[in-house]
Structures are given as structure tokens and as C-alpha cells.
N, C-alpha and C. Protein backbone atom coordinates (compact mmCIF):
# COMPACT_ATOMS: atom_id res chain seq x y z
N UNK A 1 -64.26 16.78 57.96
CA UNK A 1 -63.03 16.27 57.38
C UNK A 1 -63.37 15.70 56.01
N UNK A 2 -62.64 16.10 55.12
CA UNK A 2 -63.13 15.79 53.40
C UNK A 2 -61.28 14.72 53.00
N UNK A 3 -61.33 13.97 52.64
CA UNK A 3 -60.76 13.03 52.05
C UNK A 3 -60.43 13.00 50.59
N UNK A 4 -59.52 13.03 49.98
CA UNK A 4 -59.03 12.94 48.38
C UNK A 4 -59.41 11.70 47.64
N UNK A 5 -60.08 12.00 46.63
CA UNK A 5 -60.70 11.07 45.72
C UNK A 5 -59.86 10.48 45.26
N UNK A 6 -58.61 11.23 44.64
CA UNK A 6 -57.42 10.12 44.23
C UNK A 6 -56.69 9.75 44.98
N UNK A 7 -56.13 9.87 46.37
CA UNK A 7 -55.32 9.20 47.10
C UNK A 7 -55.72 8.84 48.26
N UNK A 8 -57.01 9.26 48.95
CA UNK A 8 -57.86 8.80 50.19
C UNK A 8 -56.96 9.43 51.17
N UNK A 9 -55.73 10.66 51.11
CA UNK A 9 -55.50 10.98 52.26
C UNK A 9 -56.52 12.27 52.94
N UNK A 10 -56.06 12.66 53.79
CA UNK A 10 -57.20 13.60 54.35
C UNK A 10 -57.03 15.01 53.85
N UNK A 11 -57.64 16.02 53.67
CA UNK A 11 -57.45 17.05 52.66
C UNK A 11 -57.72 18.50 54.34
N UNK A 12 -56.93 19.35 54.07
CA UNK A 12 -57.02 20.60 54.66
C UNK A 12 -57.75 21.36 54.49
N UNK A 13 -58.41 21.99 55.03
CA UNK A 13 -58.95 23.44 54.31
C UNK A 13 -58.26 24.46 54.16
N UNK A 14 -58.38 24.99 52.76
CA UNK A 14 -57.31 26.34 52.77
C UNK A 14 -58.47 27.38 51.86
N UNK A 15 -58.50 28.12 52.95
CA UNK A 15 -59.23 29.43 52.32
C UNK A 15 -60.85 29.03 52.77
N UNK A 16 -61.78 28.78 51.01
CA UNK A 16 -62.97 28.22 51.53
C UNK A 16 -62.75 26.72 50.42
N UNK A 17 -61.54 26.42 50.37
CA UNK A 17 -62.04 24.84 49.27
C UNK A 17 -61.20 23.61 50.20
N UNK A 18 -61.33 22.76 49.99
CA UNK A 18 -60.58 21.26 50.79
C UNK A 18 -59.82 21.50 49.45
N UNK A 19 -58.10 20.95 50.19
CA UNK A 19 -56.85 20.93 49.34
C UNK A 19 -56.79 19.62 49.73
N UNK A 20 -55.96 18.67 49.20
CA UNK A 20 -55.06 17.61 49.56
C UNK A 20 -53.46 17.85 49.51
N UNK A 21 -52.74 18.00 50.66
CA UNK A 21 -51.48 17.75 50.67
C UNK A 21 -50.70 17.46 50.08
N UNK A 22 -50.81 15.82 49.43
CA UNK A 22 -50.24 15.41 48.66
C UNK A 22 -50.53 15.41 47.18
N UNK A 23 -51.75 15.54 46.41
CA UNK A 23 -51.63 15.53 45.13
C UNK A 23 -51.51 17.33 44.62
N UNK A 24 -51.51 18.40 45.99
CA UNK A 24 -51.46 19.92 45.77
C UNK A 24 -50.51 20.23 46.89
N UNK A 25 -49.83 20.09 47.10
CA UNK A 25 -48.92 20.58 47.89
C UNK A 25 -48.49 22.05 47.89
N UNK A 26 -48.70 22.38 46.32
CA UNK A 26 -47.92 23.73 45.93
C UNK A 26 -49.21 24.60 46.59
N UNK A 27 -50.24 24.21 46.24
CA UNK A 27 -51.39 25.26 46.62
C UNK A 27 -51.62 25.19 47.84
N UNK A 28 -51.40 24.04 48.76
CA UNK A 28 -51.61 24.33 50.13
C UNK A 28 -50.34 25.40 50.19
N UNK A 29 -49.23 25.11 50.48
CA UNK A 29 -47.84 25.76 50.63
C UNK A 29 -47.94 27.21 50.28
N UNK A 30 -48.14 28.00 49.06
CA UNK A 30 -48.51 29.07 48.66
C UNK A 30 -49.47 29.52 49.30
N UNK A 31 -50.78 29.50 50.13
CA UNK A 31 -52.14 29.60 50.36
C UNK A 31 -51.91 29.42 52.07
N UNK A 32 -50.56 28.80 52.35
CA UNK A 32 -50.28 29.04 54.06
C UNK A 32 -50.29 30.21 54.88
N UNK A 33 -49.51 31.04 53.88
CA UNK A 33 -49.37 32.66 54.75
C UNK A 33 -50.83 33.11 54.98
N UNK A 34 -51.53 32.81 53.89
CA UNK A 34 -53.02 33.07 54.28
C UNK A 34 -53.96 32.69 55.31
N UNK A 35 -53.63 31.51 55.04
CA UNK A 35 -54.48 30.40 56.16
C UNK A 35 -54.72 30.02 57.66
N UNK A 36 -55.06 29.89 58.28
CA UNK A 36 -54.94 29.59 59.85
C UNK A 36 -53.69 29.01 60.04
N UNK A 37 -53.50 28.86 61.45
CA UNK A 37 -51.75 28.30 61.46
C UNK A 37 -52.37 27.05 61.92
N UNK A 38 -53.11 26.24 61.67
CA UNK A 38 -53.77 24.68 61.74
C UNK A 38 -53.42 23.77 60.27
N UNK A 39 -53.44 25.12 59.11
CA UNK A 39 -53.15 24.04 57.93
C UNK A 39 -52.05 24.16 58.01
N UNK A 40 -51.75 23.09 57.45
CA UNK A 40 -50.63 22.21 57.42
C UNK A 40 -49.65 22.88 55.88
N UNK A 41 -48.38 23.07 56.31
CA UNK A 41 -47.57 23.70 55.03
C UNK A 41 -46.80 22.28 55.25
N UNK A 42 -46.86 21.54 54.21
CA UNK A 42 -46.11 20.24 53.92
C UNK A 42 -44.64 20.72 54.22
N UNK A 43 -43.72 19.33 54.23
CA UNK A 43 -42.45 19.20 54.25
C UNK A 43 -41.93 18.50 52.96
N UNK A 44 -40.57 18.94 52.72
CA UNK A 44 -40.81 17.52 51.15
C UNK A 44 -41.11 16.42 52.05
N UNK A 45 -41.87 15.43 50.52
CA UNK A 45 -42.18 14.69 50.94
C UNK A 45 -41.69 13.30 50.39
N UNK A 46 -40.69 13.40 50.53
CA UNK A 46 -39.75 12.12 49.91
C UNK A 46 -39.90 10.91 50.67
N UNK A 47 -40.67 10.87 51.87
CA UNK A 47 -41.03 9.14 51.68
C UNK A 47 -41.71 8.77 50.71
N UNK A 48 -42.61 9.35 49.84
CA UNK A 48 -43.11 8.61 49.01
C UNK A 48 -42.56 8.28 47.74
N UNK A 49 -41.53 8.65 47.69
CA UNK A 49 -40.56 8.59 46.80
C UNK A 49 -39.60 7.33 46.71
N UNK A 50 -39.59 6.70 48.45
CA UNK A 50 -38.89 5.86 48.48
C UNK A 50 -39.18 4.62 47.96
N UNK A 51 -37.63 3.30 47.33
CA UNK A 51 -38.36 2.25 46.91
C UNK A 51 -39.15 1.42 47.38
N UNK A 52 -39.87 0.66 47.36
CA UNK A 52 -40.60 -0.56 48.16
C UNK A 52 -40.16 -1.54 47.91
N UNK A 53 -40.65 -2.82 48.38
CA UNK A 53 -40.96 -4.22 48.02
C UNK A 53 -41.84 -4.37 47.74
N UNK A 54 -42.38 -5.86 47.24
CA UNK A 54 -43.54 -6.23 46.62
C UNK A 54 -44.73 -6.26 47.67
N UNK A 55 -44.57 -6.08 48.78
CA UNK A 55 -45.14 -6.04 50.58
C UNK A 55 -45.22 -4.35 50.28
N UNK A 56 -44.86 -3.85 50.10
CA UNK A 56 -44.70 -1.91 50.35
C UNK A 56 -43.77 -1.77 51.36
N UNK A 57 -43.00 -2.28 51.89
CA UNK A 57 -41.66 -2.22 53.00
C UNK A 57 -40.64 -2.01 52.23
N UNK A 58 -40.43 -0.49 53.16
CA UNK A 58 -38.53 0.27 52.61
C UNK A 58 -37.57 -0.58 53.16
N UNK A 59 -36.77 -1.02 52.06
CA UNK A 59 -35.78 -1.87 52.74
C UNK A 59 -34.86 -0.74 53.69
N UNK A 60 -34.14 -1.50 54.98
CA UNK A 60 -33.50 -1.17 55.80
C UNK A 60 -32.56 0.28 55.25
N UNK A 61 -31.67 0.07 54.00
CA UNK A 61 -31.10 0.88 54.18
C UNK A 61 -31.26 2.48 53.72
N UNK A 62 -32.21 2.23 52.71
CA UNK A 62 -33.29 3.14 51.99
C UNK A 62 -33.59 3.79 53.79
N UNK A 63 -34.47 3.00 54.51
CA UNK A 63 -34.99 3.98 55.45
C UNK A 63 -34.02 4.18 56.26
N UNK A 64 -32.86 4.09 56.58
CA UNK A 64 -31.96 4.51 57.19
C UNK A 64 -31.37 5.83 56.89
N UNK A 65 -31.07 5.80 55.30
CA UNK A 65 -30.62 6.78 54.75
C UNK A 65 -31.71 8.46 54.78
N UNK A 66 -33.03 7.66 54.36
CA UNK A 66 -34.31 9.08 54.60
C UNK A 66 -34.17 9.11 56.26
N UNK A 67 -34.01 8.36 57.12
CA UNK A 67 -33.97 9.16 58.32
C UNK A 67 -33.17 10.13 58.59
N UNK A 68 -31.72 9.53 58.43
CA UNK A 68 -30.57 10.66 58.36
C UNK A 68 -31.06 11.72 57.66
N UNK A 69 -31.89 11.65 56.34
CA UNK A 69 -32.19 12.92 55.90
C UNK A 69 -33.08 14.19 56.39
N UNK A 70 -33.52 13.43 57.66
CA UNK A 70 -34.41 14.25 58.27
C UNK A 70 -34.11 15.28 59.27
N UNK A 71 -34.93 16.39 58.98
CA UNK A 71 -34.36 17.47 60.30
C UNK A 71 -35.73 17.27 61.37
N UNK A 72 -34.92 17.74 62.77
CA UNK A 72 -35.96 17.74 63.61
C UNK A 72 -37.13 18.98 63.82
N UNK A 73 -38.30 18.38 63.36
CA UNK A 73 -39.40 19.61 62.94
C UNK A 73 -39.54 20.64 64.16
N UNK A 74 -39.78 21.55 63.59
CA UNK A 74 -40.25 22.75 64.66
C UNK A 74 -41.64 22.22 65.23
N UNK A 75 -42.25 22.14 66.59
CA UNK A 75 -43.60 22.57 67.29
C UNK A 75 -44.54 22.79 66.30
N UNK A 76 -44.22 23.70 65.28
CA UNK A 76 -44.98 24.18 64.37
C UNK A 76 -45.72 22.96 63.97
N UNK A 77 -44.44 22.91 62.76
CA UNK A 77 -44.75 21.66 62.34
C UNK A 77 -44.85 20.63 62.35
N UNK A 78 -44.84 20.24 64.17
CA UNK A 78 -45.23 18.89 64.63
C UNK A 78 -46.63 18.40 64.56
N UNK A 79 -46.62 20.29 64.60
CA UNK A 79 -48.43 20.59 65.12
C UNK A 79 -49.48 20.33 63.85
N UNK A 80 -48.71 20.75 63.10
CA UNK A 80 -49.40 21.23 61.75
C UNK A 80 -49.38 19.95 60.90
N UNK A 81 -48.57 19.29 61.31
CA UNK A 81 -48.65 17.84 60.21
C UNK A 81 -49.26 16.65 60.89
N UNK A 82 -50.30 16.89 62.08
CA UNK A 82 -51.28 15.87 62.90
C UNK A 82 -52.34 15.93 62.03
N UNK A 83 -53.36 15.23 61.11
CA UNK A 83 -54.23 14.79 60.69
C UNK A 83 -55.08 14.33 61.84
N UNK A 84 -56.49 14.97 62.48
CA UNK A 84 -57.49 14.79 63.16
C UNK A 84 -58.22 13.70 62.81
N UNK A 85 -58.76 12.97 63.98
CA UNK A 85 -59.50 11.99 63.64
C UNK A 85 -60.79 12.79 63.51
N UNK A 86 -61.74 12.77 62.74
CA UNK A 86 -63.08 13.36 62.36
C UNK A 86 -64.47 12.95 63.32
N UNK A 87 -64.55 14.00 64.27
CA UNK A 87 -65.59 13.31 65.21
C UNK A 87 -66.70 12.14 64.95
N UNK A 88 -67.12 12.19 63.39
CA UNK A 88 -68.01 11.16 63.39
C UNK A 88 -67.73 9.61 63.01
N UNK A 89 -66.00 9.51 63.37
CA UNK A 89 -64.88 8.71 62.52
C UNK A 89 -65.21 7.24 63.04
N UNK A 90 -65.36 5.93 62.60
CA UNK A 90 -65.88 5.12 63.43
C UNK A 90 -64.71 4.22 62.27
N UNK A 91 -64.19 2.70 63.33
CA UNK A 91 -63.48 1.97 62.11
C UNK A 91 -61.97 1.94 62.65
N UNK A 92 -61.72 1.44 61.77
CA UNK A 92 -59.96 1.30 61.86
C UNK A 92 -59.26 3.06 61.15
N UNK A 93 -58.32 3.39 61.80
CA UNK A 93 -57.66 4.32 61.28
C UNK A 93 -56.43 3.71 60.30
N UNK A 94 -55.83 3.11 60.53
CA UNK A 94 -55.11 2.26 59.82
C UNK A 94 -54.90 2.57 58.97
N UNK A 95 -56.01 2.17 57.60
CA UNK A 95 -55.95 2.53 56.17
C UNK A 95 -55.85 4.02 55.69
N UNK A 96 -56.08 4.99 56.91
CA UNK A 96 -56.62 6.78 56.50
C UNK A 96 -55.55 7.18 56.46
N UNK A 97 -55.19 8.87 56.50
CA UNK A 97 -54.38 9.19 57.01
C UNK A 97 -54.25 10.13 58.09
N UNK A 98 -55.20 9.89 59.11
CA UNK A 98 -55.39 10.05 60.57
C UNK A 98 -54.10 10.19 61.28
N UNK A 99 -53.39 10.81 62.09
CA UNK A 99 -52.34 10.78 62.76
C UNK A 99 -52.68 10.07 63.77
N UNK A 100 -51.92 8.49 64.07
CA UNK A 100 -51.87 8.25 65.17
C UNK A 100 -50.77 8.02 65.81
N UNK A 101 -49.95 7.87 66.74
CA UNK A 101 -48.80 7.94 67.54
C UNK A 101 -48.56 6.57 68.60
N UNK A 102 -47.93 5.64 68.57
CA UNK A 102 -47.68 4.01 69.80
C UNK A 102 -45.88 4.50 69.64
N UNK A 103 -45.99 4.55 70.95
CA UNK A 103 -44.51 4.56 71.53
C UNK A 103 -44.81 3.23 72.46
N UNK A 104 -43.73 2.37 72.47
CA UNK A 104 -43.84 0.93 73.60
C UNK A 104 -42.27 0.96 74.07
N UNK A 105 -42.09 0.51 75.35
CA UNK A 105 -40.52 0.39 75.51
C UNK A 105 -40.95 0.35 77.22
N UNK A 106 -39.59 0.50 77.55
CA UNK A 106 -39.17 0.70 79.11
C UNK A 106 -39.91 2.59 79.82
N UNK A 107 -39.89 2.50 80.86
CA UNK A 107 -40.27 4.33 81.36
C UNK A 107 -39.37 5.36 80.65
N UNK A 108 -37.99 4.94 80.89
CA UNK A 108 -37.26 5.68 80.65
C UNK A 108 -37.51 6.17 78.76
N UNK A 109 -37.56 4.77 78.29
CA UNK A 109 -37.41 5.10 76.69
C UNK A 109 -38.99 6.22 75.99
N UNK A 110 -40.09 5.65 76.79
CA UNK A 110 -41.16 6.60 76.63
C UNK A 110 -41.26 7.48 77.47
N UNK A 111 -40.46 8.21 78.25
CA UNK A 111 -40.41 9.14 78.65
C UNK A 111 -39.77 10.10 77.71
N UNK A 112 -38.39 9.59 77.21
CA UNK A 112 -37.42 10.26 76.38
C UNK A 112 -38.45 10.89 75.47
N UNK A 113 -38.81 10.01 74.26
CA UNK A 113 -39.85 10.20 73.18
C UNK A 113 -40.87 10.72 73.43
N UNK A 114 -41.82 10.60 74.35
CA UNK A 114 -42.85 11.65 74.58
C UNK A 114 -42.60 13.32 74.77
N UNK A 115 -41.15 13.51 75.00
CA UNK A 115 -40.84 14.71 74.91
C UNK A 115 -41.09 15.35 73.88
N UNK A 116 -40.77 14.73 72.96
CA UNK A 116 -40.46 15.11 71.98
C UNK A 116 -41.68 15.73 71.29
N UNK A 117 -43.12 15.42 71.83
CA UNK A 117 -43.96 15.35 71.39
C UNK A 117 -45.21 16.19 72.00
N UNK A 118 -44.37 16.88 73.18
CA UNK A 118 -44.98 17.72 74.08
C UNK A 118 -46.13 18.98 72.98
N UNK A 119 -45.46 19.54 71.89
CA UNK A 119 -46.16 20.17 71.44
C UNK A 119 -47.41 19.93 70.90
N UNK A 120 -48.05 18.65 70.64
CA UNK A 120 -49.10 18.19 70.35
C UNK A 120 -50.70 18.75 71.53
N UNK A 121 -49.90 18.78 72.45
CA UNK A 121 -50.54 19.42 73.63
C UNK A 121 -51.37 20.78 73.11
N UNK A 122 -50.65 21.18 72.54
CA UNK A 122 -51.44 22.51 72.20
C UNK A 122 -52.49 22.71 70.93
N UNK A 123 -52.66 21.28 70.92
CA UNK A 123 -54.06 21.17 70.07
C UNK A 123 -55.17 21.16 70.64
N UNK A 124 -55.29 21.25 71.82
CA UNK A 124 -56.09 20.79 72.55
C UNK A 124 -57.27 22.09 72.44
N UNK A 125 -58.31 22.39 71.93
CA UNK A 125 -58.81 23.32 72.51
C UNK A 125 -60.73 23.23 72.11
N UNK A 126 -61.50 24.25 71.50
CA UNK A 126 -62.87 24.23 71.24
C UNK A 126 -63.03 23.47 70.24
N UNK A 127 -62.17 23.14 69.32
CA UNK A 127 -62.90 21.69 68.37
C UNK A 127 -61.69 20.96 68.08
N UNK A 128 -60.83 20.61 68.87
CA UNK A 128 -60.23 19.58 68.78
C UNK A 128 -59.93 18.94 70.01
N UNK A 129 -59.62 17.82 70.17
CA UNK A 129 -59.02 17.39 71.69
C UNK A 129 -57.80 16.40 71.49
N UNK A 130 -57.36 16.13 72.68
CA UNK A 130 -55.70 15.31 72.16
C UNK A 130 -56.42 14.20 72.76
N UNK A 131 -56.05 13.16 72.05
CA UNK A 131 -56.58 11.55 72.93
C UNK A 131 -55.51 10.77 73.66
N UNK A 132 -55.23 10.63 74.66
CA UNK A 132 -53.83 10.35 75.09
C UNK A 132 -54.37 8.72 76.14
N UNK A 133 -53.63 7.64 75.91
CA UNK A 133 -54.01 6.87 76.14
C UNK A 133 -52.06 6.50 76.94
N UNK A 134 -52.16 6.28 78.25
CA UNK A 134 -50.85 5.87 78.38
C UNK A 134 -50.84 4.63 79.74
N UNK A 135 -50.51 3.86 79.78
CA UNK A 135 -50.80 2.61 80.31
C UNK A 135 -49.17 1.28 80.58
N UNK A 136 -49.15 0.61 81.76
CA UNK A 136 -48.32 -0.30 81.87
C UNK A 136 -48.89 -1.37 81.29
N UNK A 137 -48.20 -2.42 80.49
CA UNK A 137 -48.09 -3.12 79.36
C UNK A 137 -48.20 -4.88 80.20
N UNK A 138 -48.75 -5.53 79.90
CA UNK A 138 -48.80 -6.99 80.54
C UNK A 138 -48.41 -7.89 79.43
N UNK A 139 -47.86 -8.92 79.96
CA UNK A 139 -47.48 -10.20 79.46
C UNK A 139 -49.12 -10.63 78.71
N UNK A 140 -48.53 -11.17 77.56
CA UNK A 140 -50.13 -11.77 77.01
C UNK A 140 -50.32 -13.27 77.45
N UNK A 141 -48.88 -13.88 77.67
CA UNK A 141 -48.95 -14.93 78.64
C UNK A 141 -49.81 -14.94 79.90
N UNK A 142 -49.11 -14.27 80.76
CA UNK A 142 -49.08 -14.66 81.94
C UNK A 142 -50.15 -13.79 82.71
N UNK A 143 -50.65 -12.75 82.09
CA UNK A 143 -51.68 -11.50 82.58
C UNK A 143 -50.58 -10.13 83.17
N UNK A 144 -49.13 -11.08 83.39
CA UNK A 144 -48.23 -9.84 84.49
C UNK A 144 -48.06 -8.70 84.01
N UNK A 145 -47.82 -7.67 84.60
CA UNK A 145 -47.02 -6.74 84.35
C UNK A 145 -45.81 -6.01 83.83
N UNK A 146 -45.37 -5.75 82.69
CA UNK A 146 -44.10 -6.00 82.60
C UNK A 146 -42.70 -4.95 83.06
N UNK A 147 -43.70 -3.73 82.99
CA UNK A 147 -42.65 -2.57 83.79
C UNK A 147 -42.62 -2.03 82.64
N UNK A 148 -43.30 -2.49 81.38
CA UNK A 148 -42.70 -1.44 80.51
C UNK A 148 -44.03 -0.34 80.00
N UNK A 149 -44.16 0.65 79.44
CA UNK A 149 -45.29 1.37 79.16
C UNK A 149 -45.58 1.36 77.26
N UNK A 150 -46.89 1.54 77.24
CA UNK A 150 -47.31 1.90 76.14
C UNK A 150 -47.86 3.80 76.44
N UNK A 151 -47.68 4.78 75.13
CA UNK A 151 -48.44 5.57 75.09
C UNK A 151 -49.21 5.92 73.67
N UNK A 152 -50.19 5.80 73.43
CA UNK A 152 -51.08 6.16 72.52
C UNK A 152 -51.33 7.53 72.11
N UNK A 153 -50.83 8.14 71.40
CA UNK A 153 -51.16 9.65 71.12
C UNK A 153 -51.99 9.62 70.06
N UNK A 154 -53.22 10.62 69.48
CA UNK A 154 -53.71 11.22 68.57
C UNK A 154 -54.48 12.78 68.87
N UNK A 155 -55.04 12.66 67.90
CA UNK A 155 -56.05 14.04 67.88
C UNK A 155 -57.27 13.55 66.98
N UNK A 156 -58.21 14.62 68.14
CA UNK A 156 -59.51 14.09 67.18
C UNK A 156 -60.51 15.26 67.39
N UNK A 157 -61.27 15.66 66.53
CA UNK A 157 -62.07 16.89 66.09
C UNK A 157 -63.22 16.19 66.96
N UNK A 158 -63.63 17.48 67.67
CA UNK A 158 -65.11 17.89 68.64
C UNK A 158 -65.81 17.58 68.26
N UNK A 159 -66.74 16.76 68.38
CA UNK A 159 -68.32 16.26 67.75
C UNK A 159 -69.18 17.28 68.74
């Protein structure tokens, strides 16, 4: 996994060179029909477009409005826009741009949403694996149980 010098997000391979997504978009995009169906053909990418605060937080109605703007991606490109964690990846993912996935709520509500997400499944294979972490949620009080679930989704490249 090779990383962009100017923006630290994670870069694709297309062909035989590492692209970055975001500062080449056009050359990944053009260079897709070619490529394995693993790289990633961007979507616009107008969150980054959106305003901030002095924190980097889209105010409410800004992100209200880019949600509405959103269509619901094909499998494809659910698939194709997961950023792998890099087998030798150690650290916080946080700062990268690693795909990671926390759904929290009631059964019902992470049940709904994990649907949605079924296609991730099919990353699974000789150098990648899906990391699926899904678990009932406790009071930090009390140690209890609360009935509600967490699920943890990512992907992470075969060491």
C-alpha cells in the first residue's frame, strides 16, 4: 500500500504506477476500463468541496443537503471505494484513509444497515480479508448489557 505525498490518502494501483484518487482522479477514472475491477473509479467527490468550520465540521445543513445529493452506490462501487488496511499497518487508522465502518444502535437498526453493506463480503479472498468485529454493547457504568449492538467493518490486505 503506497500513500500520497501531498495528501497522505492511500493511492491505487493502476496499470504498473500508484495513482492517488484524489489529487488524479482523471487518470485513475480513464485507466479503469483497463485495470482490475479492485481499483477504485472515484465518484465526484464533492465532500471535499464542502464548507467547514474552524474544527473541520460541515455544518448541519451543508451535510444534509450533500446527503440528499447522494445516490445509492452500486456493490461495485461499494466494493471499489474500501481502502485496505495494509498488512504491515500498525497504529491508529484514524488519520489514513483506511476504510473503516462502526454502526451502533438497537438489533433491529444494525441489522437494517449492515444490509446494506453485504457486498463488502466479497472482498474476502487470497490477499485480502474482511475484519468483521460484531458484539453486544455494555453500560460503561454499570458493566451491563445494553441490548444494543456494535458492528465493526473493514478490510485488510494478507500479510
Amino acid at each position: 500500500m503506497e500513500f500520497c505525498d501531498n495528501c497522505g490518502m492511500a493511492m491505487v494501483k493502476v496499470e504498473d504506477d500508484w495513482v492517488c484518487r484524489s489529487c488524479n482522479p482523471d487518470k485513475v477514472e480513464t485507466s479503469s476500463s483497463s485495470s482490475d475491477s479492485r481499483t477504485p473509479s472515484p465518484r465526484p467527490a464533492e465532500l471535499t468541496d464542502l464548507p467547514t468550520t474552524d474544527s473541520g465540521s460541515v455544518r448541519k445543513a451543508d451535510a444534509m443537503k450533500w446527503l440528499d445529493s447522494l445516490d445509492e452506490p452500486t456493490s461495485t462501487e461499494l466494493k471499489r471505494a474500501f481502502v485496505p488496511k495494509p498488512s504491515d499497518f500498525s497504529g491508529s487508522t484514524y488519520p489514513t484513509s483506511i476504510s473503516n465502518v462502526r454502526i451502533t444502535g438497537d438489533p433491529a437498526f444494525v441489522e437494517t444497515v449492515a444490509g446494506l453493506l453485504k457486498p463488502i463480503q466479497d472482498l474476502e479472498d487470497g490477499g485480502t480479508r474482511v475484519e468483521i468485529n460484531l458484539q453486544q454493547t455494555e453500560d460503561r457504568d454499570s458493566g451491563e448489557q445494553t441490548g444494543n449492538y456494535a458492528l465493526y467493518l473493514s478490510v485488510a490486505e494478507r500479510g
